[in-house]
PDB file of N, CA and C in Angstrom:
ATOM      1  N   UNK A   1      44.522 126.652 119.211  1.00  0.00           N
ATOM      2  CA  UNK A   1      45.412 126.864 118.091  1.00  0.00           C
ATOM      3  C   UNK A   1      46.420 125.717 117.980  1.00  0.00           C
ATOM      4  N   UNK A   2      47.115 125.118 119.315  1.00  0.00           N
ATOM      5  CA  UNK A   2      48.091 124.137 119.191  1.00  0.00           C
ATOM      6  C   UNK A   2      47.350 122.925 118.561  1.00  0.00           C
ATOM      7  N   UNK A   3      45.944 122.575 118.644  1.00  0.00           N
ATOM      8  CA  UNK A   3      45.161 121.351 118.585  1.00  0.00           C
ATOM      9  C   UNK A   3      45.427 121.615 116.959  1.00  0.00           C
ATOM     10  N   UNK A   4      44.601 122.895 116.545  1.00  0.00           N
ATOM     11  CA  UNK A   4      44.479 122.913 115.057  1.00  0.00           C
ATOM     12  C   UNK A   4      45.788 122.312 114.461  1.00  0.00           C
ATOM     13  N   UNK A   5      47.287 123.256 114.483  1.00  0.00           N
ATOM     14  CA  UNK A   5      48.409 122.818 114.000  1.00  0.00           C
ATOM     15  C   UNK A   5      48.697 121.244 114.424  1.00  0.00           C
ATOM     16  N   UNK A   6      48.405 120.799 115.340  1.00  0.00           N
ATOM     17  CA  UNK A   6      49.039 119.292 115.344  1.00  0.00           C
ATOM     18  C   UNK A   6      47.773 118.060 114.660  1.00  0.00           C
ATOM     19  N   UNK A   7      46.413 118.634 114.922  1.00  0.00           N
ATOM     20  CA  UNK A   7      45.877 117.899 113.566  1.00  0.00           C
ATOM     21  C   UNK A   7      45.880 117.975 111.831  1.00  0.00           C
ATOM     22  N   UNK A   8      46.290 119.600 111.964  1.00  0.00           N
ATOM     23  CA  UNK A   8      47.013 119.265 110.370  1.00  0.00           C
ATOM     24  C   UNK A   8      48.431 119.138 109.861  1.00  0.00           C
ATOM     25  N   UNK A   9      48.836 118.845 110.667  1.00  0.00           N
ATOM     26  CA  UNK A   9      50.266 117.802 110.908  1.00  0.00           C
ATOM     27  C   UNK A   9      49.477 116.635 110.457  1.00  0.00           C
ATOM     28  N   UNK A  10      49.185 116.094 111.358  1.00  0.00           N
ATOM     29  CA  UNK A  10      48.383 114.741 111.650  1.00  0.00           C
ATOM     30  C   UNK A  10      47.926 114.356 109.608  1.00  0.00           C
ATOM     31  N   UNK A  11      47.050 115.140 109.671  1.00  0.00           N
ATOM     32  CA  UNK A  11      46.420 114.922 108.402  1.00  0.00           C
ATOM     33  C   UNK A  11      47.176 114.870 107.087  1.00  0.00           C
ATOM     34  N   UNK A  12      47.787 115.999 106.985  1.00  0.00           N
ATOM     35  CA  UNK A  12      49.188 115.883 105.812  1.00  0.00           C
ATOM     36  C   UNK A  12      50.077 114.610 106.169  1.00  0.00           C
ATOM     37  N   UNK A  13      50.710 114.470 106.821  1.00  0.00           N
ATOM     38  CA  UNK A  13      51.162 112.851 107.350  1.00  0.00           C
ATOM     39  C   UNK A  13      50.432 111.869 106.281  1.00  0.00           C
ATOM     40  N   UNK A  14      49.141 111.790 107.058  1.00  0.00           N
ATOM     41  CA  UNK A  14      48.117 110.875 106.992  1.00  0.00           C
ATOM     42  C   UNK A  14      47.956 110.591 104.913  1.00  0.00           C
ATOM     43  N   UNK A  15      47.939 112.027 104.469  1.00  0.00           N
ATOM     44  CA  UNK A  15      47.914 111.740 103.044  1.00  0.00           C
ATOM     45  C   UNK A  15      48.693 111.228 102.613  1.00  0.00           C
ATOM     46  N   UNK A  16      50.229 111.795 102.841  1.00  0.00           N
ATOM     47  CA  UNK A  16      51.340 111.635 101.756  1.00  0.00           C
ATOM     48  C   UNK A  16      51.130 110.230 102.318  1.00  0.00           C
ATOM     49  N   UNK A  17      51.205 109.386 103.032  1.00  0.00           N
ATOM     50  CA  UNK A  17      51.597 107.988 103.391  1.00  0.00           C
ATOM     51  C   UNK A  17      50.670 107.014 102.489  1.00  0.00           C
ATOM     52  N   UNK A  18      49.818 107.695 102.195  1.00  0.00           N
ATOM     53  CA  UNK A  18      48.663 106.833 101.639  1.00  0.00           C
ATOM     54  C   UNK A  18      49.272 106.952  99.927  1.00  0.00           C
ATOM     55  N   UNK A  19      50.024 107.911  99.771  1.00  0.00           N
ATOM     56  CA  UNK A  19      50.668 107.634  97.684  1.00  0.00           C
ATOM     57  C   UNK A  19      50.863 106.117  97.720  1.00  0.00           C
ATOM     58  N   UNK A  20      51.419 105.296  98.438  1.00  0.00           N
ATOM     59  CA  UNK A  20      51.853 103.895  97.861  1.00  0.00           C
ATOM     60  C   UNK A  20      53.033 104.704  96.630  1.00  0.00           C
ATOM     61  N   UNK A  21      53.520 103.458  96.625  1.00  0.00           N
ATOM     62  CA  UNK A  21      54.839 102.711  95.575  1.00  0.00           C
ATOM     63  C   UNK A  21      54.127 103.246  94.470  1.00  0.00           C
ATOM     64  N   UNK A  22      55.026 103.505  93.383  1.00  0.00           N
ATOM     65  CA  UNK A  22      54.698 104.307  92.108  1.00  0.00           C
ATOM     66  C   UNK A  22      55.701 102.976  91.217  1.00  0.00           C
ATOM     67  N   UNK A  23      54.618 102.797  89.884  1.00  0.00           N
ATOM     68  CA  UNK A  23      55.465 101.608  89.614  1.00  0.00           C
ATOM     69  C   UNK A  23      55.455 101.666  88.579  1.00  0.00           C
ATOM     70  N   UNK A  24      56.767 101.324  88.208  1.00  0.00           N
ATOM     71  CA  UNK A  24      57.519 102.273  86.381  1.00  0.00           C
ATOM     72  C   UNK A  24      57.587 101.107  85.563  1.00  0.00           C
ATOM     73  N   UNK A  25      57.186 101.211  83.948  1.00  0.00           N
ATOM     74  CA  UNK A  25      57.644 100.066  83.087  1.00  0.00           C
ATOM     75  C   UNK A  25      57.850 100.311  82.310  1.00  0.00           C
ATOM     76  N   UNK A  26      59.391 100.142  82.221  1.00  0.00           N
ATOM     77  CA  UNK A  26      60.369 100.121  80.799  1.00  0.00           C
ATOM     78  C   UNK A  26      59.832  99.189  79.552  1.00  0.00           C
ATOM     79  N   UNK A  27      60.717  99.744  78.540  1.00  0.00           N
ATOM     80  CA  UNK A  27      60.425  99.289  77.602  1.00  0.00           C
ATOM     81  C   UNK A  27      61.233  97.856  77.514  1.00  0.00           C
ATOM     82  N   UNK A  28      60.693  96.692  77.137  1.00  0.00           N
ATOM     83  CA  UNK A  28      61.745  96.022  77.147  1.00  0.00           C
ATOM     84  C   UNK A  28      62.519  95.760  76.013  1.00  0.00           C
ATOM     85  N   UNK A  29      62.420  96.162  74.487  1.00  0.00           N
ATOM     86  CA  UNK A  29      63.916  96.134  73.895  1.00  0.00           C
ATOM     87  C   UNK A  29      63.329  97.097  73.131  1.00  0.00           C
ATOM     88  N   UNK A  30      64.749  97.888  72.785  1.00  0.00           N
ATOM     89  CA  UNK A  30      64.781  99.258  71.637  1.00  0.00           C
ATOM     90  C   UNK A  30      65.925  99.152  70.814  1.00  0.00           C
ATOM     91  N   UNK A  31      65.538  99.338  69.687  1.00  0.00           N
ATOM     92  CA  UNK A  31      66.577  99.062  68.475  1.00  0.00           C
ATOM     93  C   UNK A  31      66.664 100.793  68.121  1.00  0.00           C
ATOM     94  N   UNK A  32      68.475 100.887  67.810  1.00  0.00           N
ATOM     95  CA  UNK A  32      68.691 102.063  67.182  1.00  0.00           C
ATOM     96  C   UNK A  32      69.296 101.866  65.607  1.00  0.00           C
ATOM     97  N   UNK A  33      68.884 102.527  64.625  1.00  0.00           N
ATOM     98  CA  UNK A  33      69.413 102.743  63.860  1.00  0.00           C
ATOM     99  C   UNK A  33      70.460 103.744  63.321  1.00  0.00           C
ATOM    100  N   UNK A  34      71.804 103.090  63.915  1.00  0.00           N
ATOM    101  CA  UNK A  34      72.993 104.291  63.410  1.00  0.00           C
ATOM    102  C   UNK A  34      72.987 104.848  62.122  1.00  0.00           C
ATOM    103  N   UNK A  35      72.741 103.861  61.027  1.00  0.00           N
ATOM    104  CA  UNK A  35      72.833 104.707  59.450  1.00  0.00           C
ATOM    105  C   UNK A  35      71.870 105.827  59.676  1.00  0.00           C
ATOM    106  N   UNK A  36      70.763 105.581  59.981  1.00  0.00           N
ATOM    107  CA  UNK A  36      70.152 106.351  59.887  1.00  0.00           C
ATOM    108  C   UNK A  36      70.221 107.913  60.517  1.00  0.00           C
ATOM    109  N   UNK A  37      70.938 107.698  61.354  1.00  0.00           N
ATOM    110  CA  UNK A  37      71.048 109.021  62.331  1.00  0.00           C
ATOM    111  C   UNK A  37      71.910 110.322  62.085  1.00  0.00           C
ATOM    112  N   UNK A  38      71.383 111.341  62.042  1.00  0.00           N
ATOM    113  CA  UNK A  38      72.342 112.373  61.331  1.00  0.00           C
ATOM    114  C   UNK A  38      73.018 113.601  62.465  1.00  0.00           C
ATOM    115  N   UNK A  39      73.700 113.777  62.542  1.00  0.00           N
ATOM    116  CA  UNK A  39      74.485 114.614  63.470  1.00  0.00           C
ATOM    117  C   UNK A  39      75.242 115.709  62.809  1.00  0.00           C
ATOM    118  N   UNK A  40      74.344 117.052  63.565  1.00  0.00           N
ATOM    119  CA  UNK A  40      74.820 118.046  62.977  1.00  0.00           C
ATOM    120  C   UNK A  40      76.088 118.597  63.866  1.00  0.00           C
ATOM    121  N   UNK A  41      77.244 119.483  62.984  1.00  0.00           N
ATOM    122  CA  UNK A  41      78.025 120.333  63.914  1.00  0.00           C
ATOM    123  C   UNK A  41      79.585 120.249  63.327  1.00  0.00           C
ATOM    124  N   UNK A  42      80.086 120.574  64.001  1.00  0.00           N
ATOM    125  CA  UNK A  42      81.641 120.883  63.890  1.00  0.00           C
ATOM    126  C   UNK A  42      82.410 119.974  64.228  1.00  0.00           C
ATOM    127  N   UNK A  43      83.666 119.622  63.018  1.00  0.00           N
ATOM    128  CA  UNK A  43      84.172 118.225  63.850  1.00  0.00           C
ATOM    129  C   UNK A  43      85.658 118.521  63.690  1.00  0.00           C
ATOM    130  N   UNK A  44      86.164 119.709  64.294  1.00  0.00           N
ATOM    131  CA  UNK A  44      87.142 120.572  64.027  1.00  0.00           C
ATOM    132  C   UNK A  44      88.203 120.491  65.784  1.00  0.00           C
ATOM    133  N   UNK A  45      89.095 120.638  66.375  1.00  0.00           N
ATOM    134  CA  UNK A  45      89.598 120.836  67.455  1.00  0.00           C
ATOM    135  C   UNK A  45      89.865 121.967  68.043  1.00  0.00           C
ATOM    136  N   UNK A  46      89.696 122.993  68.967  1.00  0.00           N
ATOM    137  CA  UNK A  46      90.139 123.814  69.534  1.00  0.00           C
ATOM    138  C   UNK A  46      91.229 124.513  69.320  1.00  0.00           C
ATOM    139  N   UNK A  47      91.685 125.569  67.859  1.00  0.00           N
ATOM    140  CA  UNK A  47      93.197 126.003  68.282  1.00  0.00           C
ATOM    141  C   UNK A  47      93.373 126.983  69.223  1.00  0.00           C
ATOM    142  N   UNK A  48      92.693 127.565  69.792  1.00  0.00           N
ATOM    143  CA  UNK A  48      93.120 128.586  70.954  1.00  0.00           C
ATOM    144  C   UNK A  48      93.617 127.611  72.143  1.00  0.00           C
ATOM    145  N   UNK A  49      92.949 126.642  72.742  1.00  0.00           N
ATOM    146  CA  UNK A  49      93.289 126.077  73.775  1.00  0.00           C
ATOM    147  C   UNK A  49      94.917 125.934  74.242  1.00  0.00           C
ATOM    148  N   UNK A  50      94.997 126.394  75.156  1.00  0.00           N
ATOM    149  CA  UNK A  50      96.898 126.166  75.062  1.00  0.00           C
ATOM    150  C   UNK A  50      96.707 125.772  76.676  1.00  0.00           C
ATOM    151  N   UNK A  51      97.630 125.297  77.224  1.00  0.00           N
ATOM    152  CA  UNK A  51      97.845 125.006  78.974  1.00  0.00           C
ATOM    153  C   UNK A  51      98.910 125.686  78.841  1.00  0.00           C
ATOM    154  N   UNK A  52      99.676 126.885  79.800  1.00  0.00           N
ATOM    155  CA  UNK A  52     100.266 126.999  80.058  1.00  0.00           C
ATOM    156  C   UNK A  52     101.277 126.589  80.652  1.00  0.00           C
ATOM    157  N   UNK A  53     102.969 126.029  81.412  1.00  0.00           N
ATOM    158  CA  UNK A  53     103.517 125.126  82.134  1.00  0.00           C
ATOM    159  C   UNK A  53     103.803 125.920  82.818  1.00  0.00           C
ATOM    160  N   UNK A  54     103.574 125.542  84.301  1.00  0.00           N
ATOM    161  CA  UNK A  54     103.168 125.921  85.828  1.00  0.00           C
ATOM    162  C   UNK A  54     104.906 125.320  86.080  1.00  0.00           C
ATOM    163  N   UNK A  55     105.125 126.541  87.295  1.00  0.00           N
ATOM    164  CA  UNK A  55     106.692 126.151  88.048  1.00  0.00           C
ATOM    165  C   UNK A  55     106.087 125.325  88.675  1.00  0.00           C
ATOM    166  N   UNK A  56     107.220 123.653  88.716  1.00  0.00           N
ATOM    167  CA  UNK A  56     107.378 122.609  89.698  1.00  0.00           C
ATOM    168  C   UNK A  56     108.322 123.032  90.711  1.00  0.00           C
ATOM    169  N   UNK A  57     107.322 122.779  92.035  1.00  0.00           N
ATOM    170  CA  UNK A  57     108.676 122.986  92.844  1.00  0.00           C
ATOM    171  C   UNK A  57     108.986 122.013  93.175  1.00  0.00           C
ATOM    172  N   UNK A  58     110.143 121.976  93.342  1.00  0.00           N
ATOM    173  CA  UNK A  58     111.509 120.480  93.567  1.00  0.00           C
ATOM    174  C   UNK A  58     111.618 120.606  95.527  1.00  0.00           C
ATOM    175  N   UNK A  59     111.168 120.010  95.960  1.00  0.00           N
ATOM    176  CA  UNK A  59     111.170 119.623  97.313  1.00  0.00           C
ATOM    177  C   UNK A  59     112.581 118.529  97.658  1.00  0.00           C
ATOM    178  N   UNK A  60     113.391 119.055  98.606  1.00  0.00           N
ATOM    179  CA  UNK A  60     114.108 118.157  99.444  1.00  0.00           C
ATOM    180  C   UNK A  60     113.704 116.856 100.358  1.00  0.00           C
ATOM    181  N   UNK A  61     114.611 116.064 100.003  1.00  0.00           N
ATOM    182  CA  UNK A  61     114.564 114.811 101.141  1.00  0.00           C
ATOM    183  C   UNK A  61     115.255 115.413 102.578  1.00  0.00           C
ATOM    184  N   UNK A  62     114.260 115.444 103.398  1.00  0.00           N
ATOM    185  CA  UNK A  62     114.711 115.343 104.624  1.00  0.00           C
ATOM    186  C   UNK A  62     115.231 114.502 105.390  1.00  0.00           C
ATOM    187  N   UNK A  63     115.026 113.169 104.928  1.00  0.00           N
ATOM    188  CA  UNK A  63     116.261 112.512 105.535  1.00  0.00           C
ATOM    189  C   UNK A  63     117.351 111.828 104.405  1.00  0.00           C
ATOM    190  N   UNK A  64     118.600 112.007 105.111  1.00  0.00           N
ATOM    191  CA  UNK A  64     119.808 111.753 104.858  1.00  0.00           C
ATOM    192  C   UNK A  64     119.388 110.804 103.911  1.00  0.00           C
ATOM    193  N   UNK A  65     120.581 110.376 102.300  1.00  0.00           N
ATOM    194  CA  UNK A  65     120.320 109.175 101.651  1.00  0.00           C
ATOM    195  C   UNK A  65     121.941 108.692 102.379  1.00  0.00           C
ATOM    196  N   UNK A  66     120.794 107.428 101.917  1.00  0.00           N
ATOM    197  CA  UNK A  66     122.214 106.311 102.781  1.00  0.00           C
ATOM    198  C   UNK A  66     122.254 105.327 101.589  1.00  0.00           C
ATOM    199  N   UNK A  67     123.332 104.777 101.391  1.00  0.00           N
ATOM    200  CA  UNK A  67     124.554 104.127 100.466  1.00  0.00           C
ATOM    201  C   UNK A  67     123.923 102.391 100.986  1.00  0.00           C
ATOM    202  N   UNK A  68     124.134 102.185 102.016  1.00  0.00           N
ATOM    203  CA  UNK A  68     124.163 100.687 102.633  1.00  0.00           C
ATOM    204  C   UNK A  68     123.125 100.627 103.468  1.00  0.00           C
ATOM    205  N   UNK A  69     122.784  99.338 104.260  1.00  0.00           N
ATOM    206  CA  UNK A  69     121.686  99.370 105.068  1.00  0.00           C
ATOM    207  C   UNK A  69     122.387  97.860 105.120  1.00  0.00           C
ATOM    208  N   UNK A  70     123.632  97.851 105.536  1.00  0.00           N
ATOM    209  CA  UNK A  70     123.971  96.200 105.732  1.00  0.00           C
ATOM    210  C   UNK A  70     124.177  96.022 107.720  1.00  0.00           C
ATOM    211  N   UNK A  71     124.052  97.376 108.118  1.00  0.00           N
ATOM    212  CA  UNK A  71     123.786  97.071 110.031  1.00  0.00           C
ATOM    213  C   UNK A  71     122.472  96.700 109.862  1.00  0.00           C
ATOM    214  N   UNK A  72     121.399  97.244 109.483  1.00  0.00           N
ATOM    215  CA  UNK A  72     120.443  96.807 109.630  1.00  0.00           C
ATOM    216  C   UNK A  72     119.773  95.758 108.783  1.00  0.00           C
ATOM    217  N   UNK A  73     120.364  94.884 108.174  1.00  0.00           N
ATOM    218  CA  UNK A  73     120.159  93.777 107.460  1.00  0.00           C
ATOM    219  C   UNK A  73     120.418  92.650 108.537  1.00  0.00           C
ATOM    220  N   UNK A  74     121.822  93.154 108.980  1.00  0.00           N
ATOM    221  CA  UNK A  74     122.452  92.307 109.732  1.00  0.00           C
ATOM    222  C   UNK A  74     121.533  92.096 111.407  1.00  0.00           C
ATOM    223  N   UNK A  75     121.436  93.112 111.509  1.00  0.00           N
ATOM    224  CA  UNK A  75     120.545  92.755 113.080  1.00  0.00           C
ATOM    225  C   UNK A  75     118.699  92.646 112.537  1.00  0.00           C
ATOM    226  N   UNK A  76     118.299  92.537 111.526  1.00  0.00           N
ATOM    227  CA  UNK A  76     116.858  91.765 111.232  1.00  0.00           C
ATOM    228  C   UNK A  76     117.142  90.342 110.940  1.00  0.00           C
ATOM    229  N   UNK A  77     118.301  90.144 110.513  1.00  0.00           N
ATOM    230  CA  UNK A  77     118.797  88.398 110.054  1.00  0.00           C
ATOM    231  C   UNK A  77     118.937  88.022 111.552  1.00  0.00           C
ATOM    232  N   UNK A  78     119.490  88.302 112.797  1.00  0.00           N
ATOM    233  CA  UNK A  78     119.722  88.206 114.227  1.00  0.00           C
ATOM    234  C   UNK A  78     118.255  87.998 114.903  1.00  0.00           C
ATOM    235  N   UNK A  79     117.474  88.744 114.407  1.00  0.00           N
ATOM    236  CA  UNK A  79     116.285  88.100 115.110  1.00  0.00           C
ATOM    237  C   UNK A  79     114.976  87.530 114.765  1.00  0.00           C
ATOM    238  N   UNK A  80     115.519  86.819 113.258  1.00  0.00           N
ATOM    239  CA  UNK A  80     114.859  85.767 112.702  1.00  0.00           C
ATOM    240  C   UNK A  80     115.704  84.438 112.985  1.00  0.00           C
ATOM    241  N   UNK A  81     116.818  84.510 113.099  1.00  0.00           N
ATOM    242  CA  UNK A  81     117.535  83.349 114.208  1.00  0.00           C
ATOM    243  C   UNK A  81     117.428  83.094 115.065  1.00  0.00           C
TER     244      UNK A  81
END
């Protein structure tokens, strides 16, 4: 029984490998004619659609705002000297 299943393993293998490359050919140029083309339907906008406006929540800065930053101007100018 194991022989049977691993030669038709074997064999299915054996087919699919043998398809080869499948090989496609486009057209090489196509002209459309817009006048000609007619389009049916509705050319109207949605009035039901509405979005509702969702609460923003306003999140805090956790760190402190600071005014100056002239200590630390001053000691990055110190060790580019």
């Amino acid at each position: 029984m194991k022989y049977f299943i691993v030669f038709a393993l074997a064999l299915s293998f054996n087919v699919s490998a043998k398809k080869g490359k499948v090989k496609y050919q486009y057209k090489k140029h196509e002209v459309f004619d817009f006048e000609a083309l007619d389009v049916a339907g509705d050319s109207s906008s949605p009035g039901d659609l509405s979005i509702s406006p969702r609460f923003r929540k306003k999140f805090r800065n956790k760190i402190p705002e600071r005014k100056t930053f002239n200590k630390e101007m001053k000691r990055a100018l110190d060790s580019v000297r």
